[in-house]
N, C-alpha and C. Protein backbone atom coordinates (compact mmCIF):
# COMPACT_ATOMS: atom_id res chain seq x y z
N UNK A 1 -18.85 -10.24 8.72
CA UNK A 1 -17.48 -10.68 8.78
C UNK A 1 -16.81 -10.01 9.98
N UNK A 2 -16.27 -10.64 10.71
CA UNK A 2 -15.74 -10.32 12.06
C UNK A 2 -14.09 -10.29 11.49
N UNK A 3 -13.04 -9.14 12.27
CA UNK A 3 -11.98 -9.44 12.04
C UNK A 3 -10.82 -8.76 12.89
N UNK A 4 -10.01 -8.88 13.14
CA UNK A 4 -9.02 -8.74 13.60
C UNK A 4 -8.16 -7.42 13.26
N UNK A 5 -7.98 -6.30 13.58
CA UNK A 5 -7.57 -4.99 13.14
C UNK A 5 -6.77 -3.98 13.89
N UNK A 6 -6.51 -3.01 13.26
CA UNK A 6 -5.31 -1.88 14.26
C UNK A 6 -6.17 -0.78 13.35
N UNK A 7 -6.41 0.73 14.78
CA UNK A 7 -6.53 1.79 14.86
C UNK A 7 -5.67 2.78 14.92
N UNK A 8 -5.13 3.57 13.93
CA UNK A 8 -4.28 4.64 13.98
C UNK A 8 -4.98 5.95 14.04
N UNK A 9 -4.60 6.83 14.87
CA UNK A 9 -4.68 7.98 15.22
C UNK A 9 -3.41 9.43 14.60
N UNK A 10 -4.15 9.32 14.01
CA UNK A 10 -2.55 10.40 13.96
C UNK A 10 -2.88 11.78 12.87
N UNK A 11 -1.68 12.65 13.13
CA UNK A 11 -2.46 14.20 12.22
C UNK A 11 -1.66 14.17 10.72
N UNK A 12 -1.86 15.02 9.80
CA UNK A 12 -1.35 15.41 8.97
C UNK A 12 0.39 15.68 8.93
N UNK A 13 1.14 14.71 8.22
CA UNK A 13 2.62 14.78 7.99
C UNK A 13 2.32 15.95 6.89
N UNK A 14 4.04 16.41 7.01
CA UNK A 14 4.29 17.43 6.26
C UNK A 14 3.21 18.49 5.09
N UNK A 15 3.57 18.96 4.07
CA UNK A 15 2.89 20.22 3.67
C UNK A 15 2.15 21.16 4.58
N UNK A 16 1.25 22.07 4.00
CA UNK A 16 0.51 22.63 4.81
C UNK A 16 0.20 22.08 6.24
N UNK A 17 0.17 23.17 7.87
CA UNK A 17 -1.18 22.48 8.88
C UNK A 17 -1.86 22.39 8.33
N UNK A 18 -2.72 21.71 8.67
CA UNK A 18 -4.51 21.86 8.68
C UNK A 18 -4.84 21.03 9.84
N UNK A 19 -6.05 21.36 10.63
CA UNK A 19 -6.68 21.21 11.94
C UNK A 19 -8.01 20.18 11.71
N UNK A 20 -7.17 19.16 11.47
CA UNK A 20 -7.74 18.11 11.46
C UNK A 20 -7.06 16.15 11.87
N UNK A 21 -7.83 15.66 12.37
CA UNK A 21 -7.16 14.81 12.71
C UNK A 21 -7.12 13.57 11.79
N UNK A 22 -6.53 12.05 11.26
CA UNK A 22 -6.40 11.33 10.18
C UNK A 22 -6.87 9.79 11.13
N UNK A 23 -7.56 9.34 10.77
CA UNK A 23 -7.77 7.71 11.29
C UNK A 23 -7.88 6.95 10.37
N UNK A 24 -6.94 5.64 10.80
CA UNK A 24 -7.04 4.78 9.24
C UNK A 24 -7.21 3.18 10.38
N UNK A 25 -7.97 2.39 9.60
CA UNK A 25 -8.61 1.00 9.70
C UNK A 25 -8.04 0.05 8.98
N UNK A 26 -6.96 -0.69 9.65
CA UNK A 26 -6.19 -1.35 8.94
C UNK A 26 -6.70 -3.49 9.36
N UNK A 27 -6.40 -4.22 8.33
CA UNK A 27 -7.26 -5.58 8.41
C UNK A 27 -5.46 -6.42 8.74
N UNK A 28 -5.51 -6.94 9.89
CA UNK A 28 -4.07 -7.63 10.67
C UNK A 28 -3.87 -9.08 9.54
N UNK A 29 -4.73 -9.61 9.44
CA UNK A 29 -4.38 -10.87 8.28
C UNK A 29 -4.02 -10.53 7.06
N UNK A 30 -4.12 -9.13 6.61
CA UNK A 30 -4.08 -8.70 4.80
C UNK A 30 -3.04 -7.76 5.14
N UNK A 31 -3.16 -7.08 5.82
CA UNK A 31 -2.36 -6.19 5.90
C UNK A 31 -2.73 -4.72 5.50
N UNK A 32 -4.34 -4.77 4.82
CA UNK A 32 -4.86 -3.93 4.10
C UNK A 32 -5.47 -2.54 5.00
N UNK A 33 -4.90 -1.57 4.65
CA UNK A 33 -5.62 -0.44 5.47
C UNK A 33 -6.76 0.43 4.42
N UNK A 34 -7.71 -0.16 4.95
CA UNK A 34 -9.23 -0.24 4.11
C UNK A 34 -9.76 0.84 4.44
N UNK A 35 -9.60 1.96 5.39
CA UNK A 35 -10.54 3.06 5.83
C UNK A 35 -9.42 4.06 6.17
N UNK A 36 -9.68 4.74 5.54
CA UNK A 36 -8.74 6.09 6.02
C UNK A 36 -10.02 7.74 6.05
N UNK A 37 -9.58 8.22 7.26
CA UNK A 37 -10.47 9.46 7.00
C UNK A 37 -10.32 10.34 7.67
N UNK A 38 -10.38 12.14 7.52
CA UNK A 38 -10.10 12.70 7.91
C UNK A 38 -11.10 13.59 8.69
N UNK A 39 -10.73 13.95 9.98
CA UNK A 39 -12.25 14.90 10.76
C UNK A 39 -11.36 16.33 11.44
N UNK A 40 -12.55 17.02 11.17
CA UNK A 40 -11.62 18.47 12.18
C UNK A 40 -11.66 17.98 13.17
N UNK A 41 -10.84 18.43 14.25
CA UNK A 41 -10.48 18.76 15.87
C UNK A 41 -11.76 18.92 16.38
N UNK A 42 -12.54 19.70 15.81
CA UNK A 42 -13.53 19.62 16.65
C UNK A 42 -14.49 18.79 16.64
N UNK A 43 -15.22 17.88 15.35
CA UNK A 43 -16.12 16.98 15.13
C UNK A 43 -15.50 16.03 15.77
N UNK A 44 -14.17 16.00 15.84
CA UNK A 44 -13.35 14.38 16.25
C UNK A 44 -13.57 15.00 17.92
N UNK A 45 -13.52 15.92 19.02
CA UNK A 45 -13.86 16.05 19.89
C UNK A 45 -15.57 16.05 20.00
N UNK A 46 -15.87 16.10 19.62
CA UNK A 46 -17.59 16.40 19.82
C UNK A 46 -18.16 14.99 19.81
N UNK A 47 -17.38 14.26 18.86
CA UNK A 47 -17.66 12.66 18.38
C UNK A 47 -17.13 11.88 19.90
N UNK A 48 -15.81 12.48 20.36
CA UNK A 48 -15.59 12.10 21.87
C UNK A 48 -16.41 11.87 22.90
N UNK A 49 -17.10 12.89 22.86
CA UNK A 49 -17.55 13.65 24.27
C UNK A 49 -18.93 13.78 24.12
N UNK A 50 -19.73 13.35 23.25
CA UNK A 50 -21.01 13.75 23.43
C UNK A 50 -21.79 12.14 22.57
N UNK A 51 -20.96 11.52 21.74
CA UNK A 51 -21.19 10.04 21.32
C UNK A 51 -22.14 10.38 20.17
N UNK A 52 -21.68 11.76 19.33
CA UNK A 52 -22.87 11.61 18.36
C UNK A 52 -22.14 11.80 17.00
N UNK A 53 -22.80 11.16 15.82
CA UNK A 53 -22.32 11.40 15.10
C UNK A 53 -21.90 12.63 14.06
N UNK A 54 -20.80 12.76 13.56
CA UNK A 54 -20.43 14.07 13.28
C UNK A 54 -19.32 13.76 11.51
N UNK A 55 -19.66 14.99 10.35
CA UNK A 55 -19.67 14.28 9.27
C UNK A 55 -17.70 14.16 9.37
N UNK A 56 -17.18 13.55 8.31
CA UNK A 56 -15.85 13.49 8.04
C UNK A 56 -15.71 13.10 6.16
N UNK A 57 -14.39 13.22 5.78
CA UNK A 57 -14.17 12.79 4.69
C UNK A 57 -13.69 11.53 4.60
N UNK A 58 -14.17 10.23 4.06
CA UNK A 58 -14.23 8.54 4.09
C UNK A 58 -13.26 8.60 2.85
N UNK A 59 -12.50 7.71 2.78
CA UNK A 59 -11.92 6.69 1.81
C UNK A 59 -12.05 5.13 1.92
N UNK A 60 -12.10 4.70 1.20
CA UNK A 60 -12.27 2.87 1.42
C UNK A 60 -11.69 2.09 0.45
N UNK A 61 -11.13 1.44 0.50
CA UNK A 61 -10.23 0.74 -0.42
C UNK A 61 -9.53 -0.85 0.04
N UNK A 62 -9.23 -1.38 -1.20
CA UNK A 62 -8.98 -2.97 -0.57
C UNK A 62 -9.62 -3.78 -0.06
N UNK A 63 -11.17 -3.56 -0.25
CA UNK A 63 -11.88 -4.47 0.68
C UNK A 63 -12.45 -5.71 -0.09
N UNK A 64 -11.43 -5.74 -1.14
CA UNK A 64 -11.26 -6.87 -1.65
C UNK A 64 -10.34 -8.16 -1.05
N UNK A 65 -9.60 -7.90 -0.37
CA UNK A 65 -7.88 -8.51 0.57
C UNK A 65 -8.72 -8.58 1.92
N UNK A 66 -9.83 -7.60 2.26
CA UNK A 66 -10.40 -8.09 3.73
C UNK A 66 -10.79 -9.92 4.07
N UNK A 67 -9.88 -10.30 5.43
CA UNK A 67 -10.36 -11.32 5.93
C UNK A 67 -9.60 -12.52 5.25
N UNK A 68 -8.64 -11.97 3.95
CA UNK A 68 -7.62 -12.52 3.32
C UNK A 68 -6.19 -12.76 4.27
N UNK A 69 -5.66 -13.45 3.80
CA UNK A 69 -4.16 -13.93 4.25
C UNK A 69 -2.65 -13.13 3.15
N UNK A 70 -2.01 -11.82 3.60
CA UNK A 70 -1.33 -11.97 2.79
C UNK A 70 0.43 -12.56 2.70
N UNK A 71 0.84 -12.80 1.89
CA UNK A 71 1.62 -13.49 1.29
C UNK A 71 3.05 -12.93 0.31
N UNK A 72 3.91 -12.74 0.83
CA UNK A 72 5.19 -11.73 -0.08
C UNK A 72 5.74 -12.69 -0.25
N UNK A 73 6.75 -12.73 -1.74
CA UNK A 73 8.07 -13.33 -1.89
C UNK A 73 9.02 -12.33 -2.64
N UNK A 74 10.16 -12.44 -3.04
CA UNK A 74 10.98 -11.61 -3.90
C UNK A 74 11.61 -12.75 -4.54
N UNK A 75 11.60 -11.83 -5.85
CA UNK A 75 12.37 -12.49 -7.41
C UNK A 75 13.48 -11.85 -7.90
N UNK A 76 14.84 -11.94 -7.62
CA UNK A 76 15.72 -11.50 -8.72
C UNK A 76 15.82 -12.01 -10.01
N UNK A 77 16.05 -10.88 -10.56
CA UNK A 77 16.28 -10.91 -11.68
C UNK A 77 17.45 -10.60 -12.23
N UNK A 78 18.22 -11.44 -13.34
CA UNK A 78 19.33 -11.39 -13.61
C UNK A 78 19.43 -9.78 -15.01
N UNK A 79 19.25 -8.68 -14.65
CA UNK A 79 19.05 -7.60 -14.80
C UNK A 79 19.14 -6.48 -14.16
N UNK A 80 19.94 -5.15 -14.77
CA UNK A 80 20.47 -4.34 -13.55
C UNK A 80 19.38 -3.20 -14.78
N UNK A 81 18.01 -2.77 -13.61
CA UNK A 81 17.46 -1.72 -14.32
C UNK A 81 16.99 -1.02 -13.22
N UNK A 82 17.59 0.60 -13.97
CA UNK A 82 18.36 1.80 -12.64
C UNK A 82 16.59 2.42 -12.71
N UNK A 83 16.59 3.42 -11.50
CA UNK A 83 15.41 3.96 -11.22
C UNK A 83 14.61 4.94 -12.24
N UNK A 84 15.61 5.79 -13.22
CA UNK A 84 15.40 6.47 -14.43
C UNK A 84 15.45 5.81 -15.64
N UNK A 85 15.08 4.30 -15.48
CA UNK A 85 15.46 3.93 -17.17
C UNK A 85 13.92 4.00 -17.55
N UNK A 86 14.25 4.78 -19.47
CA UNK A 86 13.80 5.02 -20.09
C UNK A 86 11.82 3.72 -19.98
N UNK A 87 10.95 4.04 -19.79
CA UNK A 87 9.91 3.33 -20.13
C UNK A 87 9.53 3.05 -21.57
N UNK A 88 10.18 3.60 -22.22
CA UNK A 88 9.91 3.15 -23.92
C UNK A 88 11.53 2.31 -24.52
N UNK A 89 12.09 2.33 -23.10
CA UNK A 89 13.34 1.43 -23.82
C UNK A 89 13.50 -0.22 -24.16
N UNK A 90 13.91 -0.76 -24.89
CA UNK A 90 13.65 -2.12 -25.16
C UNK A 90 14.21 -3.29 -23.96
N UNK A 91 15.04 -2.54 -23.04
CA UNK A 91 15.68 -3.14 -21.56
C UNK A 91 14.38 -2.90 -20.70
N UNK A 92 13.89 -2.12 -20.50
CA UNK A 92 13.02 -1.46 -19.50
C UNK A 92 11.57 -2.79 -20.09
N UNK A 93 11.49 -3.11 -21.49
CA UNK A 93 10.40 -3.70 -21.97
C UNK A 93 10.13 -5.07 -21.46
N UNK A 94 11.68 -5.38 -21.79
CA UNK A 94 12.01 -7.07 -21.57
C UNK A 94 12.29 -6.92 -19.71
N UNK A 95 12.54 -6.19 -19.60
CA UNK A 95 12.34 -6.36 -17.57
C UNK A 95 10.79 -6.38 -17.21
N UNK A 96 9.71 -5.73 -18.08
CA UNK A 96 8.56 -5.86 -17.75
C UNK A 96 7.60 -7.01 -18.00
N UNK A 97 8.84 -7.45 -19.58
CA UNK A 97 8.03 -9.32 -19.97
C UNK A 97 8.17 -9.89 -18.80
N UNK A 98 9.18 -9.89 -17.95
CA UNK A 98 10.18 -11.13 -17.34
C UNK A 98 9.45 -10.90 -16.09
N UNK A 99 9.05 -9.54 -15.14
CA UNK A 99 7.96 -9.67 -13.97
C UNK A 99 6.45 -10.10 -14.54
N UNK A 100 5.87 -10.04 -15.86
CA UNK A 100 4.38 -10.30 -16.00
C UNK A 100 4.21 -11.84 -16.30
N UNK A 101 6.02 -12.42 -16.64
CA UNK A 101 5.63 -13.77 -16.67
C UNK A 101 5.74 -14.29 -15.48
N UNK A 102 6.19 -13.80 -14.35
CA UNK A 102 5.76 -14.47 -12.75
C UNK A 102 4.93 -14.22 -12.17
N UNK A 103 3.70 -13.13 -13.05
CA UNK A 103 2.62 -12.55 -12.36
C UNK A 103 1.46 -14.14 -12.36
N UNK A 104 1.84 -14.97 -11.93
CA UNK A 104 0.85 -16.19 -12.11
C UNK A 104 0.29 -16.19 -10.59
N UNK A 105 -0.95 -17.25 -10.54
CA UNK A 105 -1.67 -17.55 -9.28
C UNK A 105 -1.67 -16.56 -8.44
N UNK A 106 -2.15 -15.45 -9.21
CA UNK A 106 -2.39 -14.13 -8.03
C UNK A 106 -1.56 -13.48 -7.47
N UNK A 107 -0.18 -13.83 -8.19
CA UNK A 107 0.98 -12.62 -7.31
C UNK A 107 0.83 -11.67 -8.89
N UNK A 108 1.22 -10.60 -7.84
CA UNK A 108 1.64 -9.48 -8.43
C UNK A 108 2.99 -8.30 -7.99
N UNK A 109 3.47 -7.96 -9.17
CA UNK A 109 4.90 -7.64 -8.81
C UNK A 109 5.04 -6.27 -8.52
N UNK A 110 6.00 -5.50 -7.65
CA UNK A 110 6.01 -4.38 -7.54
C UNK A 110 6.66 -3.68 -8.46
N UNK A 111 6.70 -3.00 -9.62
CA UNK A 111 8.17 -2.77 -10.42
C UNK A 111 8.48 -1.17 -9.79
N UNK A 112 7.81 -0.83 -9.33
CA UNK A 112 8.01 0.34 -8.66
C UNK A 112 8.91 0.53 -7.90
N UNK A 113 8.61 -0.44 -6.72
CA UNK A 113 9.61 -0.43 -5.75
C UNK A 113 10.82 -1.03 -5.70
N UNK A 114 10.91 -1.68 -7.08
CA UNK A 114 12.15 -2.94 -7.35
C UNK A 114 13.39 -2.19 -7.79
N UNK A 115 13.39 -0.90 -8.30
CA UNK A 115 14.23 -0.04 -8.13
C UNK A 115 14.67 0.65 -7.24
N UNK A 116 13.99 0.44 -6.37
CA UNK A 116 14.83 0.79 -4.84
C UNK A 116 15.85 0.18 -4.10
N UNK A 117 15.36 -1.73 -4.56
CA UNK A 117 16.08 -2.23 -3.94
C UNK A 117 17.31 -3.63 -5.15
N UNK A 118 18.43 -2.38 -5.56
CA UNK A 118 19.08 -3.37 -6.81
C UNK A 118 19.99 -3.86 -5.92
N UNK A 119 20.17 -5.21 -5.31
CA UNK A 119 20.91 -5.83 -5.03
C UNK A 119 21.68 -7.12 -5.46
N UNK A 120 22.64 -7.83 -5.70
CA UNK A 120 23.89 -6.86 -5.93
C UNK A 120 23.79 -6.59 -7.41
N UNK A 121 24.97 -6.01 -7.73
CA UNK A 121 25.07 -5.07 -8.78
C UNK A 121 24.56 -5.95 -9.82
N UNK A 122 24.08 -5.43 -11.23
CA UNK A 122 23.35 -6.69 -12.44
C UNK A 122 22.18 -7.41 -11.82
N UNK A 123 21.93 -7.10 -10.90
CA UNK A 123 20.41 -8.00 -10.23
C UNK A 123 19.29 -6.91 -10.01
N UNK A 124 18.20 -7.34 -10.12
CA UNK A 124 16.72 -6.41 -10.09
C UNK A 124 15.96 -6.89 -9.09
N UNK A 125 15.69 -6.72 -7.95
CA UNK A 125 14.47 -7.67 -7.06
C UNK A 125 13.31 -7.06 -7.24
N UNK A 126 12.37 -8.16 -7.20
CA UNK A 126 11.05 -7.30 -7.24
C UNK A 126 10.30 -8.23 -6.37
N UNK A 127 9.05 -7.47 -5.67
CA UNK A 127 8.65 -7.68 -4.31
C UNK A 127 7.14 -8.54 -5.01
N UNK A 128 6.35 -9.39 -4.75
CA UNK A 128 5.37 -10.16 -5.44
C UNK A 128 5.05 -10.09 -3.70
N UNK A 129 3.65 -9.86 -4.33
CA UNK A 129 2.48 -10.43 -3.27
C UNK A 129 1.21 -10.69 -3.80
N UNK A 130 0.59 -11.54 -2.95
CA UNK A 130 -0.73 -11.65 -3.32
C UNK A 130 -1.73 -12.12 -2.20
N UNK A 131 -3.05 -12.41 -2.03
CA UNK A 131 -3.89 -12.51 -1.06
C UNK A 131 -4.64 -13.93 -1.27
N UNK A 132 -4.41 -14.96 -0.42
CA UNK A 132 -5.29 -15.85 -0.08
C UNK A 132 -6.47 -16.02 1.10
């Protein structure tokens, strides 16, 4: 499978330094960043400069969405549910019926992030995507 992609380079954000550098392998049609991994300074120079291979720590993920098309919409909902509401509350329950009944033909809803964005007041958006 041949595909279309972006290379990031970049070091460790915040907590601790550590002396190592981060590369992640991201798929331009999915949007999916499928390879992330981390190498010291020096294997990632040695890997430069001498063309040999040198070990690192791999992650891989999503390579299910590889070579896929993805696809967002947003759903309000006539529901105002704040970022701390209760998960065993009977509001919090019926906001979770009301995104799993639009979870059809492969979208899936963010409820995570749908509390970030309550626009306007009494409304819930939630972010649906899915991969063709």
């Amino acid at each position: 499978m041949k595909l279309k992609g972006t290379l990031s380079i970049t070091y460790p954000f915040g907590g601790e330094p550590r002396d190592v550098v981060c590369l992640a392998v991201s798929d331009v049609a999915s949007g999916a960043r499928f390879v992330e991994l981390e190498i010291s300074y020096h294997d990632f120079t040695a890997a430069l400069s001498t063309r040999a291979s040198q070990p690192c720590e791999l992650e891989v993920r999503g390579v299910d969405h590889l070579g896929k098309r993805r696809e967002v919409k947003t759903v309000s909902f006539q529901m105002s549910v704040g970022k701390f509401e209760d998960v065993r509350s009977e509001k919090y329950k019926a906001f979770i019926a009301m995104v799993e009944a639009e979870e059809t033909e492969g979208w899936h809803g963010d409820v995570d992030g749908a509390f970030r964005s309550q626009q306007p007041p009494g409304v819930t958006n939630v972010t649906f995507r899915r991969w063709v």
